[in-house]
Protein backbone atom coordinates (compact mmCIF):
# COMPACT_ATOMS: atom_id res chain seq x y z
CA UNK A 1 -105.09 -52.21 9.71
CA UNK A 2 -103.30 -49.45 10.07
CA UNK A 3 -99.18 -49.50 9.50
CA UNK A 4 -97.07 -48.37 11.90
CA UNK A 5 -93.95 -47.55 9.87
CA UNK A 6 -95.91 -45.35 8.20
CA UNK A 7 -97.68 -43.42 11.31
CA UNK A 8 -94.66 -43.11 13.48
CA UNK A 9 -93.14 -40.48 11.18
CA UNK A 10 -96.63 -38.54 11.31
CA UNK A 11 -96.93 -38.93 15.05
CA UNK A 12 -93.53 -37.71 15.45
CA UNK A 13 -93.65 -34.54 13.43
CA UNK A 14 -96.84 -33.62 15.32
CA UNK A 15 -94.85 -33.75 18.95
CA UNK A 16 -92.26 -31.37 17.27
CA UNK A 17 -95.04 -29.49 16.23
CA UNK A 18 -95.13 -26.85 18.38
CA UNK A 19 -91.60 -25.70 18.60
CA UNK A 20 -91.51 -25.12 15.08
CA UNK A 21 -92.49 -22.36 12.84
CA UNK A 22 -94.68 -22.52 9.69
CA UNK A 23 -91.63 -22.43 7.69
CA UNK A 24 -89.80 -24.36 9.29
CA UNK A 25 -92.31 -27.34 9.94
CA UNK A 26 -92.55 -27.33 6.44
CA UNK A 27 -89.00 -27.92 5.47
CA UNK A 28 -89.02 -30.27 8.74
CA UNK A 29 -91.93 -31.79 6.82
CA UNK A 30 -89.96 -32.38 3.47
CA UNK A 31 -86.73 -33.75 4.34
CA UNK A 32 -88.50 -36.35 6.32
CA UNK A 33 -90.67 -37.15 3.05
CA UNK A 34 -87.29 -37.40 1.10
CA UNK A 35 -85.89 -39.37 3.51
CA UNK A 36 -88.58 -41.51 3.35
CA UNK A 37 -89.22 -41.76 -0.20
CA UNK A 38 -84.75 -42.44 -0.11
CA UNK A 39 -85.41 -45.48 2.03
CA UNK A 40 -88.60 -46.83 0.12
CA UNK A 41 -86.72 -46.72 -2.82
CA UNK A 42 -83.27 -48.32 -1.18
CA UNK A 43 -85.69 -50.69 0.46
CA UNK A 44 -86.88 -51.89 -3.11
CA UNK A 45 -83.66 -51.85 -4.69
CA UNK A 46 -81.85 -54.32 -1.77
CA UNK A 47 -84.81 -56.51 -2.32
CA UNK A 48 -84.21 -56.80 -5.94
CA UNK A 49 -80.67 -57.00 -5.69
CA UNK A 50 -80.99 -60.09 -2.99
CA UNK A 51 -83.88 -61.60 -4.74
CA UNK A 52 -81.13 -64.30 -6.39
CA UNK A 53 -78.81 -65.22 -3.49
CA UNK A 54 -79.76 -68.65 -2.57
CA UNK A 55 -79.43 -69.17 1.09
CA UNK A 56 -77.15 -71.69 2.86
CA UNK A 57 -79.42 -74.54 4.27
CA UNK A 58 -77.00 -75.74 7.03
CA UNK A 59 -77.57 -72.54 8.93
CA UNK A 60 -80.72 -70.98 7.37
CA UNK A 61 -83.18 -71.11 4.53
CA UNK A 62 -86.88 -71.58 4.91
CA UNK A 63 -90.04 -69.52 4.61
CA UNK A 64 -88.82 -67.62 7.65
CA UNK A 65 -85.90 -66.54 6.21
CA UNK A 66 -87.60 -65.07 2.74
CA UNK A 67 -89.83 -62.98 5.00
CA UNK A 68 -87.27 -61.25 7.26
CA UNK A 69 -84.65 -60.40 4.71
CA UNK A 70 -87.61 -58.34 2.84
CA UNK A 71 -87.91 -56.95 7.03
CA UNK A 72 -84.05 -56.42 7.20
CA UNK A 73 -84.05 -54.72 3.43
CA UNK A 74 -86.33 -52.01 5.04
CA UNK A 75 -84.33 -51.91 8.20
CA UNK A 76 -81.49 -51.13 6.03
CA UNK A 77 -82.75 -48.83 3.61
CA UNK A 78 -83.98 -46.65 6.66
CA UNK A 79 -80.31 -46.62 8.59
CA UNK A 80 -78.65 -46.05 5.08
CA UNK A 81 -81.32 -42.96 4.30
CA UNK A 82 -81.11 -41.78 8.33
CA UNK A 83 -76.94 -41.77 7.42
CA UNK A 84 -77.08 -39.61 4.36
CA UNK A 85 -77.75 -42.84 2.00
CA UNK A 86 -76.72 -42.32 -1.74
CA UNK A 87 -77.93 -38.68 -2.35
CA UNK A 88 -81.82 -39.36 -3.61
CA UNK A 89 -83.14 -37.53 -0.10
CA UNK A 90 -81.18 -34.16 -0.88
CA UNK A 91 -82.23 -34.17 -4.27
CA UNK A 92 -86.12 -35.25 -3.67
CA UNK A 93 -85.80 -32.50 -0.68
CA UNK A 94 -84.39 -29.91 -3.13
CA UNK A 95 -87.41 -30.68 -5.60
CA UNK A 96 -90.11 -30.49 -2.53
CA UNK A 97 -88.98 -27.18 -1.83
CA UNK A 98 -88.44 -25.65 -5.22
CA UNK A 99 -92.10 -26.74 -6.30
CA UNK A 100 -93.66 -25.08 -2.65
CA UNK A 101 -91.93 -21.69 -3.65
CA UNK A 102 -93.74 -22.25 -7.37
């Protein structure tokens, strides 16, 4: 089964496709790999981080709940890494580029 969080990025850089040059698909290209690579790691470092907070049971709790704060996690790693997040995008960008030029 295919994942759609995962194809929606691809689909998306091939509709821009066109109106960019080689050069600058490319760099298009990497900074939304860095961002990407930014959120996965957010994603897995909100999930650790709220992997001990016991939930109230008067107004949630449940099997439910475990599975769409893991959903929520990724929802916020991807709006922190869209809004600049904590730096790891730049750098990981930087690094793509510097090892194309190589």
């Amino acid at each position: 089964m295919m994942n759609i969080q995962s194809t929606l990025p691809n689909i998306l850089s091939q509709q821009e496709a066109p109106s960019l040059s080689g050069a600058g698909q490319n760099e298009e290209r990497a900074r939304q790999a860095a961002q990407e690579f930014e959120a996965f790691f957010l994603s897995q470092f909100l999930n650790s981080m709220t992997a001990g907070i016991e939930t109230d049971e008067t107004f949630g709790g449940g099997e439910a709940e475990k599975m769409f704060k893991s959903m929520l996690n990724d929802e916020y790693s991807k709006s922190m890494s869209r809004q600049n997040g904590v730096g790891i995008a730049d750098a990981v960008y930087r690094e793509i580029l510097a090892m194309q030029e190589v």
